[in-house]
C-alpha atoms as a PDB file:
ATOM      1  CA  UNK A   1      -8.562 -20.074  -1.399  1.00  0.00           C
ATOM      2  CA  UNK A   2      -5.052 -20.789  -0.675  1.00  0.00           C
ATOM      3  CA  UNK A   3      -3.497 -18.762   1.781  1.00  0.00           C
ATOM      4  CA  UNK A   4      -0.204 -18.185  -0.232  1.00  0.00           C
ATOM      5  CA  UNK A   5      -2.419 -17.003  -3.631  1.00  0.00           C
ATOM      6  CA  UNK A   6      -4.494 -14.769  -0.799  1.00  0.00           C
ATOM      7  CA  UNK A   7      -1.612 -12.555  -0.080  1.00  0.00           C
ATOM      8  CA  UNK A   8      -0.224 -12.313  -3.848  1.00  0.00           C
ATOM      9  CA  UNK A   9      -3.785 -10.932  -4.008  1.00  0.00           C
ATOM     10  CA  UNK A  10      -2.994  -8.424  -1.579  1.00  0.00           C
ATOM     11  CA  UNK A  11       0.439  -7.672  -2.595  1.00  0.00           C
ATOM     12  CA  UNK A  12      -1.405  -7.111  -6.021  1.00  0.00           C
ATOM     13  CA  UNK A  13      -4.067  -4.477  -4.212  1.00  0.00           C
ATOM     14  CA  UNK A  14      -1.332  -2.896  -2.952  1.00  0.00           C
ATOM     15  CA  UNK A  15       0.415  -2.724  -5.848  1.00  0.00           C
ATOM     16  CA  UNK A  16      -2.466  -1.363  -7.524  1.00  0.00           C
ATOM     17  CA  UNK A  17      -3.847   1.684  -5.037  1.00  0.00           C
ATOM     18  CA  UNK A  18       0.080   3.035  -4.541  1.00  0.00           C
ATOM     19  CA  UNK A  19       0.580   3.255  -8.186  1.00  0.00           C
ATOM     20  CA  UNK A  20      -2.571   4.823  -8.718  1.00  0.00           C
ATOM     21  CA  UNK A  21      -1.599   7.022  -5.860  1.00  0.00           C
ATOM     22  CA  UNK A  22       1.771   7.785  -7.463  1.00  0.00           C
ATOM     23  CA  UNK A  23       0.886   8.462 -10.700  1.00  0.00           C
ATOM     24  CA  UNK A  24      -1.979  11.123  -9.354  1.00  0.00           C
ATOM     25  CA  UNK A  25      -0.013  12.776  -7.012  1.00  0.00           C
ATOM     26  CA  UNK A  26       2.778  13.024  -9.999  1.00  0.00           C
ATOM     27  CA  UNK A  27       0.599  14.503 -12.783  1.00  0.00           C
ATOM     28  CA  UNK A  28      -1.650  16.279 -10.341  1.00  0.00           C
ATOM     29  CA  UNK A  29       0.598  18.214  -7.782  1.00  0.00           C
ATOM     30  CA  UNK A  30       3.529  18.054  -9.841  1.00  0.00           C
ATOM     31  CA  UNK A  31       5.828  16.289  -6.995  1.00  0.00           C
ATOM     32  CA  UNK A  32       9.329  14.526  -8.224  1.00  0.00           C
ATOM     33  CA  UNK A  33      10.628  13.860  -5.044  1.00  0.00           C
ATOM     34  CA  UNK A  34      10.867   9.893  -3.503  1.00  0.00           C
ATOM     35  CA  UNK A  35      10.629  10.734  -0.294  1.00  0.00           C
ATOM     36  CA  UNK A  36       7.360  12.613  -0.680  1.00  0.00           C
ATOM     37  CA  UNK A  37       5.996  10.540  -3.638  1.00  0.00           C
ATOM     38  CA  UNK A  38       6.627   7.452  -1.305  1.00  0.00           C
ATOM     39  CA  UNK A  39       4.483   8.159   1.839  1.00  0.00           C
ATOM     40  CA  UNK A  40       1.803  10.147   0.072  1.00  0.00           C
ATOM     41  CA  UNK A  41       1.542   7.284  -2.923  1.00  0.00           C
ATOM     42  CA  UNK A  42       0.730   4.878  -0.649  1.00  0.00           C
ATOM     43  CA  UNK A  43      -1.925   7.095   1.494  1.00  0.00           C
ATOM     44  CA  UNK A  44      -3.327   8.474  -1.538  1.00  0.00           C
ATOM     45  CA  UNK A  45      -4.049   5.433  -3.248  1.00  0.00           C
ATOM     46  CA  UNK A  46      -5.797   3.459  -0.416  1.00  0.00           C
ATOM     47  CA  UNK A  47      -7.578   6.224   0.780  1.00  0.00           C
ATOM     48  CA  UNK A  48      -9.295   6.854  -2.754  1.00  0.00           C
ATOM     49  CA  UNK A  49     -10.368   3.267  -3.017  1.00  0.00           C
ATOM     50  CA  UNK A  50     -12.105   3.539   0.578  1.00  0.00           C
ATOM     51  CA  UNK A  51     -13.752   6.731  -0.996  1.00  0.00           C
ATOM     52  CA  UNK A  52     -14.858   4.799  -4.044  1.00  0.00           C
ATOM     53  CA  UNK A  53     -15.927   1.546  -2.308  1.00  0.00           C
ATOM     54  CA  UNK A  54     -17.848   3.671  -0.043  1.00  0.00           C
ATOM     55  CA  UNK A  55     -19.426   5.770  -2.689  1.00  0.00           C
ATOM     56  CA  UNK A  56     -19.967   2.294  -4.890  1.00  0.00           C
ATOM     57  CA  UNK A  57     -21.366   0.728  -2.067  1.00  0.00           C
ATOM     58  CA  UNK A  58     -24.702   3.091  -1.558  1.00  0.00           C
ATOM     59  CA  UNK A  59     -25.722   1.915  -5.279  1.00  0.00           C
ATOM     60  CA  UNK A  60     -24.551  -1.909  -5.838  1.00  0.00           C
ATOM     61  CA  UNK A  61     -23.846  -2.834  -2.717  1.00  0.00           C
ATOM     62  CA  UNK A  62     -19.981  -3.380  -0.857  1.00  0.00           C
ATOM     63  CA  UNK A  63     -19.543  -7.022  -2.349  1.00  0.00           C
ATOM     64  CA  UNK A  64     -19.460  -5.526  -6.249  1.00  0.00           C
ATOM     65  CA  UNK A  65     -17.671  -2.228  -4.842  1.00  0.00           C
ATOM     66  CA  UNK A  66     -15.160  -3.655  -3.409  1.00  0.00           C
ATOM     67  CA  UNK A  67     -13.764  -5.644  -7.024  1.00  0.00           C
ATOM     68  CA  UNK A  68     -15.329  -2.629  -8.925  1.00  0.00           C
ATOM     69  CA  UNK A  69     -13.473   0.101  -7.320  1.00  0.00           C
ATOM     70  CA  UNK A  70     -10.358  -1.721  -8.037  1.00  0.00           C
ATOM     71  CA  UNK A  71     -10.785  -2.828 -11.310  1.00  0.00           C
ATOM     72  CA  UNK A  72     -11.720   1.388 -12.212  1.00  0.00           C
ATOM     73  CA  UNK A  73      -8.020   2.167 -10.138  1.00  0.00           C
ATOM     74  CA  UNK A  74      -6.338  -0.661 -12.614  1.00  0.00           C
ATOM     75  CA  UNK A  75      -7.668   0.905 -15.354  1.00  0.00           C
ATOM     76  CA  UNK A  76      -6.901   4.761 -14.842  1.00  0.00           C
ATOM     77  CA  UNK A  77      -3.430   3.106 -13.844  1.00  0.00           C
ATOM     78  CA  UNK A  78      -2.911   1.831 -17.761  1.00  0.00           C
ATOM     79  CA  UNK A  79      -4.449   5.212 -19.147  1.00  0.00           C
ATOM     80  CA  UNK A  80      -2.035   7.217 -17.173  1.00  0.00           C
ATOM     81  CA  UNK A  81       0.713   4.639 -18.223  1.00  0.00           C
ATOM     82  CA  UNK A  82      -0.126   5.309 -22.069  1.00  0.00           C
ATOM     83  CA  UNK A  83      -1.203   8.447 -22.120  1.00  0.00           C
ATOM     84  CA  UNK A  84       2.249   9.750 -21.776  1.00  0.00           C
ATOM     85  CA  UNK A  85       4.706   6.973 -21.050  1.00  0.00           C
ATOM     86  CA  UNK A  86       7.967   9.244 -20.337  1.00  0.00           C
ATOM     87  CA  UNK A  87       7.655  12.076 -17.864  1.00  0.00           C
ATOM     88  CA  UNK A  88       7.779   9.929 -14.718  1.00  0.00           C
ATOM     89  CA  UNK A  89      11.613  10.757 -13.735  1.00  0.00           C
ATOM     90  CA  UNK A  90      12.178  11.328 -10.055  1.00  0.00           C
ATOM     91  CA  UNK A  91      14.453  13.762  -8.638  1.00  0.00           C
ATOM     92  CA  UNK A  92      17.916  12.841  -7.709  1.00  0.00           C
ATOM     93  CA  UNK A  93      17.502  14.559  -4.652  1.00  0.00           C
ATOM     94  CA  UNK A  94      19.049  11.325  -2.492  1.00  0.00           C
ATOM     95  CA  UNK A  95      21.257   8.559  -3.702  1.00  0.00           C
ATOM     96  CA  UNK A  96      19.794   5.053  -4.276  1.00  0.00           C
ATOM     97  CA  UNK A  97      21.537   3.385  -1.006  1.00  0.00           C
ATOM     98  CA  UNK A  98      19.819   6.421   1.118  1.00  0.00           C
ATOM     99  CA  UNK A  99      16.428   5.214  -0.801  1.00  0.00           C
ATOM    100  CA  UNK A 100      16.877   2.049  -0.377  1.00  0.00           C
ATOM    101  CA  UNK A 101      17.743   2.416   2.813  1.00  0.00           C
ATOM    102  CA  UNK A 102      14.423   4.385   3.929  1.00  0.00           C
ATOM    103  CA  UNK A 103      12.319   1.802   1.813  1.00  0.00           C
ATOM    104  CA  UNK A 104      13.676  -1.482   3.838  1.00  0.00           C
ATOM    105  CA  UNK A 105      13.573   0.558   7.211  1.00  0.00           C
ATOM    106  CA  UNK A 106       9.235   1.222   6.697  1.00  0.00           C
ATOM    107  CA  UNK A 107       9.559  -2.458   5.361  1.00  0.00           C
ATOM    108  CA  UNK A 108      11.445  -3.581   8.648  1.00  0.00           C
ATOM    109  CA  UNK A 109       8.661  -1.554  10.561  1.00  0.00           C
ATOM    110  CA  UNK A 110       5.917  -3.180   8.784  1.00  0.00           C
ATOM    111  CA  UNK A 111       7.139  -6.429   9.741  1.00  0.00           C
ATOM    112  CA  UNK A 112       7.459  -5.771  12.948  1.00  0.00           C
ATOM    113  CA  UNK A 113       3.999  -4.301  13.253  1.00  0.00           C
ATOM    114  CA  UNK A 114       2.912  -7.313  11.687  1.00  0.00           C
ATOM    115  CA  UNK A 115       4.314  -9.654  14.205  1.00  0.00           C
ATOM    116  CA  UNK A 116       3.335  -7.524  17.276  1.00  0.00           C
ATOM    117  CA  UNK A 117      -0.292  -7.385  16.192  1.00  0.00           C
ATOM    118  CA  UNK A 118      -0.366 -11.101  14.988  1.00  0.00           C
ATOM    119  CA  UNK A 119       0.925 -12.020  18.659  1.00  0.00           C
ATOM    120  CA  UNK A 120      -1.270  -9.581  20.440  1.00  0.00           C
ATOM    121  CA  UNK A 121      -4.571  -9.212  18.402  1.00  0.00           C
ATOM    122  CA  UNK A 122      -6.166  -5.199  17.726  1.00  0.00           C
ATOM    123  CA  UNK A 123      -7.199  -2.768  19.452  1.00  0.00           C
ATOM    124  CA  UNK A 124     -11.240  -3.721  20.077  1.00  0.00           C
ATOM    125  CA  UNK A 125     -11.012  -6.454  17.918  1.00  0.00           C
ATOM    126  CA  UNK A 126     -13.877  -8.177  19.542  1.00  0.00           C
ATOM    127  CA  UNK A 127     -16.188  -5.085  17.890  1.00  0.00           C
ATOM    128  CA  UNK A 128     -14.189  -4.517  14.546  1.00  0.00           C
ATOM    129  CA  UNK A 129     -14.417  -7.817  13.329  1.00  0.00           C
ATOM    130  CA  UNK A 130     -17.981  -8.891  13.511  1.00  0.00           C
ATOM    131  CA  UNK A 131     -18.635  -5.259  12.115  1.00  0.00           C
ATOM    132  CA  UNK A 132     -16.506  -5.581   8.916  1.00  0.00           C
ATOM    133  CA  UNK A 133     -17.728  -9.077   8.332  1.00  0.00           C
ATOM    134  CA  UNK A 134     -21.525  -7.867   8.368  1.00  0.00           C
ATOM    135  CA  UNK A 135     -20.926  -4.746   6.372  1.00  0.00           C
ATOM    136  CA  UNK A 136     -19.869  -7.394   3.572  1.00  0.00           C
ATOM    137  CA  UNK A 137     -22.232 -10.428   4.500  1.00  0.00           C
ATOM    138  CA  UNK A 138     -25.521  -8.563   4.316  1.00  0.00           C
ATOM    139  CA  UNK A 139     -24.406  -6.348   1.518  1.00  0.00           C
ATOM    140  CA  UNK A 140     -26.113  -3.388   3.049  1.00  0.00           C
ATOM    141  CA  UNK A 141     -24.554  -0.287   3.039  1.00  0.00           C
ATOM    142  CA  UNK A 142     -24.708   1.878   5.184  1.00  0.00           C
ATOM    143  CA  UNK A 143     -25.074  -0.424   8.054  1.00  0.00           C
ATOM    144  CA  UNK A 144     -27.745  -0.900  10.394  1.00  0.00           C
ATOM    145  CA  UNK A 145     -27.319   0.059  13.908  1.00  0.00           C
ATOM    146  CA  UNK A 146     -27.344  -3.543  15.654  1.00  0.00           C
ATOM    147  CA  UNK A 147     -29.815  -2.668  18.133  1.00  0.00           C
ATOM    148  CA  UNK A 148     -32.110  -0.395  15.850  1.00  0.00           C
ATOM    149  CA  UNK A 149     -32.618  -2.116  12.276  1.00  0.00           C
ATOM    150  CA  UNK A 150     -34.464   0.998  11.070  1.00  0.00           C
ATOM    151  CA  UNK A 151     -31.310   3.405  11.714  1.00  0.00           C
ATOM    152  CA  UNK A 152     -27.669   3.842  10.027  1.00  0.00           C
ATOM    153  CA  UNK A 153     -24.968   3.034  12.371  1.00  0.00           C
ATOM    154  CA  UNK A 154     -23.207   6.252  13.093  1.00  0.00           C
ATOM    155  CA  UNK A 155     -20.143   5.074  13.411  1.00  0.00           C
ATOM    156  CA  UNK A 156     -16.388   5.951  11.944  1.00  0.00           C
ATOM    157  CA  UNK A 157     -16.362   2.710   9.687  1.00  0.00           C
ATOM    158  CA  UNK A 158     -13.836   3.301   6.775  1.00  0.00           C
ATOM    159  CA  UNK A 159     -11.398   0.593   8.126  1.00  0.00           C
ATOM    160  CA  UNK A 160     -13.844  -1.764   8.500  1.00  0.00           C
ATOM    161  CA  UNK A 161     -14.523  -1.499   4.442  1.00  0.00           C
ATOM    162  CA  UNK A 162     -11.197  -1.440   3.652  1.00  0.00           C
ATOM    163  CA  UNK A 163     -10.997  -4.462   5.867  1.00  0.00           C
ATOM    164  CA  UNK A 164     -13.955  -5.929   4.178  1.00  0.00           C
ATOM    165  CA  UNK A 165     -13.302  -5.129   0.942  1.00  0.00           C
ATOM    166  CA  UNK A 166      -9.475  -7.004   1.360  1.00  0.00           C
ATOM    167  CA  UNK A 167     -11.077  -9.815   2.202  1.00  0.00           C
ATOM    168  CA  UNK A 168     -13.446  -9.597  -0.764  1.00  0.00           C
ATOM    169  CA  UNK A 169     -11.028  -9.176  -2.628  1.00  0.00           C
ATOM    170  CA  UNK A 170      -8.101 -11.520  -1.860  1.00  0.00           C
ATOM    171  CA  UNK A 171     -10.170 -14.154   0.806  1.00  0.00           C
ATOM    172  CA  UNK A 172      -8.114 -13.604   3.821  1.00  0.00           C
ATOM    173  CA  UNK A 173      -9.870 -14.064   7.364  1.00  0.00           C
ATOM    174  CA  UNK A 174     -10.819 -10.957   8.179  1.00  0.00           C
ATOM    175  CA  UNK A 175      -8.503 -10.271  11.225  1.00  0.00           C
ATOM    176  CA  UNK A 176      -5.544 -10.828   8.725  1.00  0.00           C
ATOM    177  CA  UNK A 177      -7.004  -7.868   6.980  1.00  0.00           C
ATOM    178  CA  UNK A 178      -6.915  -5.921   9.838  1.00  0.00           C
ATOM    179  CA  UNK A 179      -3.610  -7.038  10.656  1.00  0.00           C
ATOM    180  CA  UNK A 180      -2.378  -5.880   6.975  1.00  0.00           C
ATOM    181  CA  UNK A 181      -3.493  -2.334   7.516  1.00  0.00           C
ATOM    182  CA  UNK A 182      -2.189  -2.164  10.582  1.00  0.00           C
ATOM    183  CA  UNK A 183       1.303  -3.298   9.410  1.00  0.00           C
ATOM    184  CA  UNK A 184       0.365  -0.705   6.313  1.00  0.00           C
ATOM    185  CA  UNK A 185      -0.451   2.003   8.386  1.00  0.00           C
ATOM    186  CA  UNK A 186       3.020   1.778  10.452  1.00  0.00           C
ATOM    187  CA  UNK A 187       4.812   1.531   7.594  1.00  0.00           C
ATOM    188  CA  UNK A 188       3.674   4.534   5.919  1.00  0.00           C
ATOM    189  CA  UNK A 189       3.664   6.953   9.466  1.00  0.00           C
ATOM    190  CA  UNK A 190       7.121   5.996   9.324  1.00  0.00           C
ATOM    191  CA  UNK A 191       7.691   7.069   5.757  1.00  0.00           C
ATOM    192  CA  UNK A 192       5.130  10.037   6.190  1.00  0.00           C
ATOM    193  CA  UNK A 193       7.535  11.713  10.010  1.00  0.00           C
ATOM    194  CA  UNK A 194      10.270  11.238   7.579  1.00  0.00           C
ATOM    195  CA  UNK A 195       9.079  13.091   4.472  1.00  0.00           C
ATOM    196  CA  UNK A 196       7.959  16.271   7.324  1.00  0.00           C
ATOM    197  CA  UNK A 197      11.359  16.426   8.637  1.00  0.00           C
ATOM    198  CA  UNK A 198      13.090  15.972   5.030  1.00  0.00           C
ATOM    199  CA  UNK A 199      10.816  19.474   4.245  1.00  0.00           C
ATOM    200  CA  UNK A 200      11.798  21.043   7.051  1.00  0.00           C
ATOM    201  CA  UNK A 201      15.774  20.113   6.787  1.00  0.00           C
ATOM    202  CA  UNK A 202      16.877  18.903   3.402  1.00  0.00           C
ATOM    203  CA  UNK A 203      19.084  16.630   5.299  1.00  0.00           C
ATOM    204  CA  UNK A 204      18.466  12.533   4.778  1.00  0.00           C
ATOM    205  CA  UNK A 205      20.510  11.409   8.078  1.00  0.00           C
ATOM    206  CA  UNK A 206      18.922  14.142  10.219  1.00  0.00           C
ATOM    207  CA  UNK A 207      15.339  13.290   8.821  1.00  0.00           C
END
């Protein structure tokens, strides 16, 4: 697949899982403000598809769960787009420069990231990506501890299926996919330290 189509895929996921996160977090909590909606859109909406892909994968497998859970977010995206298309306003509780200002900074970050981790790998990388790639390869779910077949590997592995399932989905080498939540990740701490202090002080600059 061609590496330039790969991460319009992504961009597209992306895309995807943060609207679905905004438009929940809207209609469900009732929250109008950007600076909250933007952190918690973002976190929302990825960490639902994990939850799907994982609960997907016990019946049809991670390959299928991985496009599946997707194609369900796309899909409650355009019902909650037509079910009531006005009633999406955001508060005016910053200007736009101040927004845009906070969106390039966690873009800046993210970039960054990306570049740091690119140049220096991640963190047990040697581990993470043999584990993501045969969570998706044998289409077995859960996995299989590697030296005890019969048993589930108890281990923490929700990154590696969103890893995984990025790379199902868009055909990125796997340790890009790691890279990309990485870079995600920092971007949305970022966003997330500055939404806390914004609750705490009402004040953009001092957040």
């Amino acid at each position: 697949m061609n590496i330039f189509f790969s991460y319009i895929l992504f961009i597209i996921f992306l895309f995807l899982t943060s609207t679905y996160g905004f438009f929940c977090i809207k209609k469900l909590l009732k929250i109008n403000s950007p600076v909250l909606l933007l952190p918690l859109s973002l976190s929302f909406g990825i960490s639902n598809y994990i939850f799907l892909v994982h609960c997907f994968s016990y019946i049809i497998g991670p390959q299928k769960a991985s496009i599946i859970s997707l194609i369900l977010i796309a899909l409650v995206n355009v019902f909650f787009l037509f079910k009531k298309r006005a009633g999406y306003t955001l508060e005016k509780e910053i200007n736009n420069s101040s927004l845009l200002i906070l969106i390039s900074t966690a873009i800046i970050i993210s970039i960054l990231t990306y570049l740091s981790i690119f140049r220096f790998g991640i963190f047990d990388q040697i581990f993470h990506d043999p584990l993501a790639l045969t969570l998706f390869h044998n289409d077995i779910y859960p996995p299989r501890d590697f030296f005890r077949p019969a048993y589930v590997l108890l281990y923490h592995y929700g990154g590696d299926l969103l890893a995984g399932s990025i790379k199902q989905v868009t055909g990125l080498e796997i340790t890009r996919c790691f890279e990309l939540i990485s870079t995600i990740c920092s971007g949305i701490n970022f966003l997330s330290f500055t939404a806390l202090a914004w609750i705490l002080t009402k004040n953009f600059k001092l957040s």
